[in-house]
N, C-alpha and C. Protein backbone atom coordinates (compact mmCIF):
# COMPACT_ATOMS: atom_id res chain seq x y z
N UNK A 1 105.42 187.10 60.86
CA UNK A 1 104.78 185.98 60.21
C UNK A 1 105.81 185.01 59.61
N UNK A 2 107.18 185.52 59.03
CA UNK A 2 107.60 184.37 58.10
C UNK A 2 108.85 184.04 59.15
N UNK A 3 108.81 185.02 60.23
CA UNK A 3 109.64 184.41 61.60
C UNK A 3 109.29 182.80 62.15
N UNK A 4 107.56 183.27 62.25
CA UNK A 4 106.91 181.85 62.64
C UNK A 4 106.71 180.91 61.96
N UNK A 5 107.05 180.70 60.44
CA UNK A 5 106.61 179.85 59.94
C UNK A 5 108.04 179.05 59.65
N UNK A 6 109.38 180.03 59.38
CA UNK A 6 110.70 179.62 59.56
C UNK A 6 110.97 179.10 61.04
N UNK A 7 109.94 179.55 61.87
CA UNK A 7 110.63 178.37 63.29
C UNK A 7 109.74 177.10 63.04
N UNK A 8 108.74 177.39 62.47
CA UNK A 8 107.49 175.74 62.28
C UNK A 8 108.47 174.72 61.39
N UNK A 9 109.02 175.29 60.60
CA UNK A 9 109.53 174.57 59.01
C UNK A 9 110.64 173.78 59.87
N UNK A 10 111.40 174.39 60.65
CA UNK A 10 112.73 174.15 61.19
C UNK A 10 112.55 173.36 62.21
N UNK A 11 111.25 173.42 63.28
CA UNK A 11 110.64 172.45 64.43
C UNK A 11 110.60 170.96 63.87
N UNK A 12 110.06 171.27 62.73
CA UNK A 12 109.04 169.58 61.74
C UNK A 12 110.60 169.46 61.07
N UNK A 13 111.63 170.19 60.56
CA UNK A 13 112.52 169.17 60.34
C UNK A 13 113.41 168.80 61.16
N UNK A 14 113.48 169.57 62.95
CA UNK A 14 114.16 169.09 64.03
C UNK A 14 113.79 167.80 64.20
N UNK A 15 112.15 167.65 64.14
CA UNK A 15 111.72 166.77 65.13
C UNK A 15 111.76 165.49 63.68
N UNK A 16 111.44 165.60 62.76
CA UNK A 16 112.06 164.73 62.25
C UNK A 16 113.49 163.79 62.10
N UNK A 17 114.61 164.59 61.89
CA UNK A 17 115.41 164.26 62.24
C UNK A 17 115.95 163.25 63.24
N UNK A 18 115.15 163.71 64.54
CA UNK A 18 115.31 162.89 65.79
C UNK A 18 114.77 161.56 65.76
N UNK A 19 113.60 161.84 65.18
CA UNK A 19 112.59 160.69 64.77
C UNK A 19 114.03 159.39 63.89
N UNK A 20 114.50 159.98 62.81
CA UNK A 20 114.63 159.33 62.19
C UNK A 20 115.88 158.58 62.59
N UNK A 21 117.06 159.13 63.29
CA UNK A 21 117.86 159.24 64.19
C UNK A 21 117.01 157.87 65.06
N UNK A 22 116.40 158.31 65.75
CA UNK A 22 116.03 157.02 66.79
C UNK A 22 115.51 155.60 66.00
N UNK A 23 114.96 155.88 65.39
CA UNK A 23 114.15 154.81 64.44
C UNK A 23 115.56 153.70 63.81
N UNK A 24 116.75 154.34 63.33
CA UNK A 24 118.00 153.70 62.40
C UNK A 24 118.84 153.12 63.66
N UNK A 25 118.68 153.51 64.71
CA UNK A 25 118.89 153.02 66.27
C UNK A 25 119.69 153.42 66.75
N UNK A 26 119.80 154.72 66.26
CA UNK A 26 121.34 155.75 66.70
C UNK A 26 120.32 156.74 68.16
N UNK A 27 119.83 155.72 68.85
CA UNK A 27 119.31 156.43 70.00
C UNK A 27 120.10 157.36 70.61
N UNK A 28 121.17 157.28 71.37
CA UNK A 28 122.25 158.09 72.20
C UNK A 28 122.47 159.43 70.81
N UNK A 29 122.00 159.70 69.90
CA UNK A 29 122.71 160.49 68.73
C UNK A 29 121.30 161.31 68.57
N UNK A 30 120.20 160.55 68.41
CA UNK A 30 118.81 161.41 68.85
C UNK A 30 118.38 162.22 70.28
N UNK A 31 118.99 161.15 70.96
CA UNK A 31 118.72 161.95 72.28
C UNK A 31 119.35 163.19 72.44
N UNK A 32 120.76 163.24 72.04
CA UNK A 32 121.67 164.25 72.08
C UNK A 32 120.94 165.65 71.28
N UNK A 33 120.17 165.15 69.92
CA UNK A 33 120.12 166.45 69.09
C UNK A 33 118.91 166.51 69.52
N UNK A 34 117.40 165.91 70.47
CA UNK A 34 116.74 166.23 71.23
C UNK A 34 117.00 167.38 72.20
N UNK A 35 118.21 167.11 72.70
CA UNK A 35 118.33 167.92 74.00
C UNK A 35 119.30 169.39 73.88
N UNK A 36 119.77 169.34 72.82
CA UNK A 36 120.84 169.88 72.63
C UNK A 36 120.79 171.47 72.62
N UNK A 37 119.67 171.93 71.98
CA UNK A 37 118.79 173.00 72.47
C UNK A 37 118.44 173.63 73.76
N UNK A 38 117.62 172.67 74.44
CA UNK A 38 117.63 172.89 75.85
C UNK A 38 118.89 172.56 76.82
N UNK A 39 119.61 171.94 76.08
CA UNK A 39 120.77 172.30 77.31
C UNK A 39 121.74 173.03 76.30
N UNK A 40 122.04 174.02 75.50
CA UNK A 40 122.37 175.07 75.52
C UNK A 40 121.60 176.34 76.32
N UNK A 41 120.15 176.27 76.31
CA UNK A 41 119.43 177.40 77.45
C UNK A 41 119.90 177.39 78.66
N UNK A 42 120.13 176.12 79.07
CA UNK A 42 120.61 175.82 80.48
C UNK A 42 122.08 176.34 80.66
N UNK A 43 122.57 175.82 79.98
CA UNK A 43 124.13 176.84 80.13
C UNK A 43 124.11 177.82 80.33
N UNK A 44 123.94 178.79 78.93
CA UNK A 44 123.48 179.76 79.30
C UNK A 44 123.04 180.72 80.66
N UNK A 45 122.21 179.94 81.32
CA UNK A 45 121.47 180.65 82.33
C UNK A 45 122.78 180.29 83.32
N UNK A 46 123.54 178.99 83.44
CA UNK A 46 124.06 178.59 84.51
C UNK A 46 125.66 179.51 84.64
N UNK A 47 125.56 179.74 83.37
CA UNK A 47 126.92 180.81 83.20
C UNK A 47 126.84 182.27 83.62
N UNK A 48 125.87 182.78 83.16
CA UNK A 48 125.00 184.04 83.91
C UNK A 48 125.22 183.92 85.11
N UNK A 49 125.14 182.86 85.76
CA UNK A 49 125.07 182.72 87.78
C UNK A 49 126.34 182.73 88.40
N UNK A 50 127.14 181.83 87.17
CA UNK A 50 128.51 181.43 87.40
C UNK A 50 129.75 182.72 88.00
N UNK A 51 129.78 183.50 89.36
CA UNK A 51 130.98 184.22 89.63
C UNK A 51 132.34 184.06 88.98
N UNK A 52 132.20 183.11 88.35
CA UNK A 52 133.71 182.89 87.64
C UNK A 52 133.98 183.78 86.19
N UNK A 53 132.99 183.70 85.94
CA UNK A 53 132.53 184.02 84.44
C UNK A 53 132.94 185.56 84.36
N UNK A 54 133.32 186.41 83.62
CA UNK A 54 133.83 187.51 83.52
C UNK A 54 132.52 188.70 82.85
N UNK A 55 132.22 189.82 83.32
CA UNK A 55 131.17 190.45 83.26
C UNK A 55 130.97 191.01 81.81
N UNK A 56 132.26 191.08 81.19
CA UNK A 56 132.08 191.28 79.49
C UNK A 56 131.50 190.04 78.94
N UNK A 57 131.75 189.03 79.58
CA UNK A 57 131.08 187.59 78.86
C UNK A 57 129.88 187.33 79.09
N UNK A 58 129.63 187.59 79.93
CA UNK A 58 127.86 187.79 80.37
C UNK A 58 127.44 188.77 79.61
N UNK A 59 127.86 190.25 79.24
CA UNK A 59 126.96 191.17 78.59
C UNK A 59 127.11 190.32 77.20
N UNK A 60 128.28 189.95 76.87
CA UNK A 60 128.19 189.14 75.30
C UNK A 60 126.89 188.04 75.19
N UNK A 61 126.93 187.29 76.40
CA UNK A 61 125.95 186.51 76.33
C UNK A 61 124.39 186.86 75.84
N UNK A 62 124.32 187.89 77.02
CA UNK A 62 122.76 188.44 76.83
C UNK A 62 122.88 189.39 75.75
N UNK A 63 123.40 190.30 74.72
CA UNK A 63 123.72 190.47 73.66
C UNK A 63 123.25 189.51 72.67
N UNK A 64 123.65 188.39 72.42
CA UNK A 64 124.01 186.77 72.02
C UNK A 64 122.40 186.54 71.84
N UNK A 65 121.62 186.39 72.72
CA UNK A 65 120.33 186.33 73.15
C UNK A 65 119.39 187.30 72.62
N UNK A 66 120.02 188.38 73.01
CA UNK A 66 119.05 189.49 72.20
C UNK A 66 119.01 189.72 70.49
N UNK A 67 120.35 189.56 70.17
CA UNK A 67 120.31 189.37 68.47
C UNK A 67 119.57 187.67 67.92
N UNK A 68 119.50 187.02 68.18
CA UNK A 68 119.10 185.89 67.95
C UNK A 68 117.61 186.00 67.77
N UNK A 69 117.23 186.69 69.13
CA UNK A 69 115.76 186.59 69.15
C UNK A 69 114.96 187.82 68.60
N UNK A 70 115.95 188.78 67.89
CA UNK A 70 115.61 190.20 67.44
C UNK A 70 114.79 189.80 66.21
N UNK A 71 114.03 190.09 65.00
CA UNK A 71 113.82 189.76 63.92
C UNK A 71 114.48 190.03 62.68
N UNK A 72 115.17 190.77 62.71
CA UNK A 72 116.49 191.31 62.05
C UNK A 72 117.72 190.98 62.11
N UNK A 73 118.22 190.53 61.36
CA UNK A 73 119.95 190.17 61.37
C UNK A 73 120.61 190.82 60.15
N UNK A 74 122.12 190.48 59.93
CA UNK A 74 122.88 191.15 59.38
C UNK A 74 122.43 190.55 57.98
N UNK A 75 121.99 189.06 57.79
CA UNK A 75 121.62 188.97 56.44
C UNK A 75 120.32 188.12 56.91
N UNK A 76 119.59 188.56 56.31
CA UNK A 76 117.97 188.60 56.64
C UNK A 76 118.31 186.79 56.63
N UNK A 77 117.28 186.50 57.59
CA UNK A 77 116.80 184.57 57.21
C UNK A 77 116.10 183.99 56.11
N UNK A 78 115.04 185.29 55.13
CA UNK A 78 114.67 184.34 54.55
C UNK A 78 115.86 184.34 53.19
N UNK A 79 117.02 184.89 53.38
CA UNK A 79 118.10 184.20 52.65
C UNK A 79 118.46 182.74 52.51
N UNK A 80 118.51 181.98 51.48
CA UNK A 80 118.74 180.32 51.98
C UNK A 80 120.04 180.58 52.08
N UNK A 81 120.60 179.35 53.51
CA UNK A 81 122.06 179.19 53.92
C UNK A 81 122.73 180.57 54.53
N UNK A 82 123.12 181.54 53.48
CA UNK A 82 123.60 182.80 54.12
C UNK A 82 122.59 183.17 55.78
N UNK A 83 121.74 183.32 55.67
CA UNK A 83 120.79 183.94 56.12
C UNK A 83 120.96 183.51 57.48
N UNK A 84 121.12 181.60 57.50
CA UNK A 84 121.55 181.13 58.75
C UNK A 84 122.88 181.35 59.26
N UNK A 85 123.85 181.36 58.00
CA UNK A 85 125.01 181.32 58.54
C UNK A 85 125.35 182.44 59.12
N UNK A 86 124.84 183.55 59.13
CA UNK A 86 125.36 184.67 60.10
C UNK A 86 125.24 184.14 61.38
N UNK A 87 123.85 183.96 62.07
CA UNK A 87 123.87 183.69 63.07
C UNK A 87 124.87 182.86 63.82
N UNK A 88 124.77 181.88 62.59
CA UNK A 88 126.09 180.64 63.42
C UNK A 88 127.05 180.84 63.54
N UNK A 89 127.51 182.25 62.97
CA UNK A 89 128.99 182.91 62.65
C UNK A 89 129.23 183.73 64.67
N UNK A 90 128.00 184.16 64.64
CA UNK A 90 128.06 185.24 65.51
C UNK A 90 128.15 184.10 66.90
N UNK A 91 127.38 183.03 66.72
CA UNK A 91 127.27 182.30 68.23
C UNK A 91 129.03 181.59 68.21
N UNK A 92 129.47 181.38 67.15
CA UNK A 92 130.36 180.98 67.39
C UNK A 92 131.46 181.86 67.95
N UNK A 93 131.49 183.12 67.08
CA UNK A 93 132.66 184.31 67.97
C UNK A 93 132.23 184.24 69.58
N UNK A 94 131.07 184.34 69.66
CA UNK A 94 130.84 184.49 71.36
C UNK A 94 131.15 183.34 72.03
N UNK A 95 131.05 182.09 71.36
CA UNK A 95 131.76 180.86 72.58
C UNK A 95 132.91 181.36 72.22
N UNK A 96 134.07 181.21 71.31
CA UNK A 96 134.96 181.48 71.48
C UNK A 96 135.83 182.63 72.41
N UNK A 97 135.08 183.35 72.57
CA UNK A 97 135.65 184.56 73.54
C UNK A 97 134.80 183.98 74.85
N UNK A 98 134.07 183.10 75.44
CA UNK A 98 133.67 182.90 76.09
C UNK A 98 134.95 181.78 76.62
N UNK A 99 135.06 180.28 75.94
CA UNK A 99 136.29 179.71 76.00
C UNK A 99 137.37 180.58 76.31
N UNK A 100 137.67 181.14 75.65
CA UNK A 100 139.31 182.11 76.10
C UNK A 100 138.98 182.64 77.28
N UNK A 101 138.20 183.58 77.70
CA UNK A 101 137.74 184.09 79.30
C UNK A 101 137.69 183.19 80.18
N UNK A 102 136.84 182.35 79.69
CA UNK A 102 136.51 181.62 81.34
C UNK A 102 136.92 180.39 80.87
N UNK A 103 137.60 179.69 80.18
CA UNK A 103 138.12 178.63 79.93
C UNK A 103 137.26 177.21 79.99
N UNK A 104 137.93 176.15 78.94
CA UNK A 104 136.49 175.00 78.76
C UNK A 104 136.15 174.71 80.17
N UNK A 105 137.23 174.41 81.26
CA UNK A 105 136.42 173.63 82.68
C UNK A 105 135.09 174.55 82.81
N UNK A 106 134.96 175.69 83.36
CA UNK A 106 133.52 176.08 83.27
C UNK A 106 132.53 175.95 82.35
N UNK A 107 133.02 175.71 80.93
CA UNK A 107 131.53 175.06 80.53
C UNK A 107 131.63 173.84 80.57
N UNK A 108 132.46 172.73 80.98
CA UNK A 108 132.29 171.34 81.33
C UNK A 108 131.57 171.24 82.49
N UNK A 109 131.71 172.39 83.53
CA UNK A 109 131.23 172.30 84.75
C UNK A 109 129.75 172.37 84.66
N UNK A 110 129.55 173.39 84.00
CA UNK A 110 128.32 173.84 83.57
C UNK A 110 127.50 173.33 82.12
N UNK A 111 127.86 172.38 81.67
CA UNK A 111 127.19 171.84 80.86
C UNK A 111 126.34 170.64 81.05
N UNK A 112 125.19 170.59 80.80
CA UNK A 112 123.99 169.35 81.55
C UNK A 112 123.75 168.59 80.60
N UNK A 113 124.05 168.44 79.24
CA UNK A 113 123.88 167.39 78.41
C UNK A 113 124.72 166.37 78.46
N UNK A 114 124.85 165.07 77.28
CA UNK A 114 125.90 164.50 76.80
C UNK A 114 127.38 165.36 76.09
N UNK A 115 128.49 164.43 76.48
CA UNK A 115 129.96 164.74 76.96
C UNK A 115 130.02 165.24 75.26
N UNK A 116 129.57 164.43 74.13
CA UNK A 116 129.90 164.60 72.96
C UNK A 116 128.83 165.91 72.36
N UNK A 117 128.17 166.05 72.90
CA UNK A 117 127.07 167.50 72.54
C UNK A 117 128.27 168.50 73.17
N UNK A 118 129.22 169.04 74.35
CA UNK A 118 129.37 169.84 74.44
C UNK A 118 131.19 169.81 74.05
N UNK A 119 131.11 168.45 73.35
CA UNK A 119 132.71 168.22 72.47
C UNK A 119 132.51 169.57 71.07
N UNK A 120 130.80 169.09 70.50
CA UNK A 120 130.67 170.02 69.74
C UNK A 120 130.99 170.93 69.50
N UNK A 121 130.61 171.61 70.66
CA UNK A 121 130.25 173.15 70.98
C UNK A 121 131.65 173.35 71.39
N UNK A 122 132.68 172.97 71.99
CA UNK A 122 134.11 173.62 72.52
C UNK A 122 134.89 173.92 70.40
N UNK A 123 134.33 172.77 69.79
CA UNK A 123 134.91 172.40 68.61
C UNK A 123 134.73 173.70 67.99
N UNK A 124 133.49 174.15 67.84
CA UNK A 124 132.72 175.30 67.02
C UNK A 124 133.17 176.43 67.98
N UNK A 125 134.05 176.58 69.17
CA UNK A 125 134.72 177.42 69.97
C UNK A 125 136.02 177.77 69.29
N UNK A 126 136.78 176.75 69.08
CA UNK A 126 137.77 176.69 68.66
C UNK A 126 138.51 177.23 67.38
């Protein structure tokens, strides 16, 4: 129950955000945090396919996937701040060992969003 209502709370202030983002006319900056979600899924999946990709980095991945979507974490969510920041702690160790394995060209290759959405993500690698 307070899984679903912490993804509702977090949807209405995504989608706000974007809203508000497009509205101040930072369109290209809304679109990005529109999509940015779904093309992390897409990676994801496209890295899974990817032969290049090293088979410890794939089990990290789907690992990655499975704690995220588990209901339990190392410090519960309805912690404020802490609660998130584990998670973001943990996605970040896994790009990073993902970067060092298979190096940024494969997720440039494999990344379907905007160039500065996956500047992000190498950044939060790093």
């Amino acid at each position: 129950m307070w899984l679903l209502v912490a993804g509702g709370v977090l949807f209405v202030l995504w989608t706000a955000l974007v809203f508000w983002l497009y509205a101040a006319g930072h369109r290209t900056d809304a679109r990005a945090l529109a999509t940015f979600i779904p093309d992390c899924i897409v990676l994801v999946a496209r890295l899974m396919r990817d032969e290049r990709v090293p088979r410890r980095s794939k089990s990290l991945l789907v690992a990655l996937a499975a704690y995220l979507a588990l209901p339990f974490d190392l410090i519960p969510d309805f912690i404020p701040v802490a609660g998130q920041l584990d998670d973001a702690i943990v996605v970040a160790l896994v790009l990073r060992h993902l970067v060092r394995a298979s190096g940024p060209a494969i997720l440039r290759e494999n990344w379907p969003g905007p160039e500065p959405s996956l500047e992000v993500l190498l950044r939060v690698a790093r």
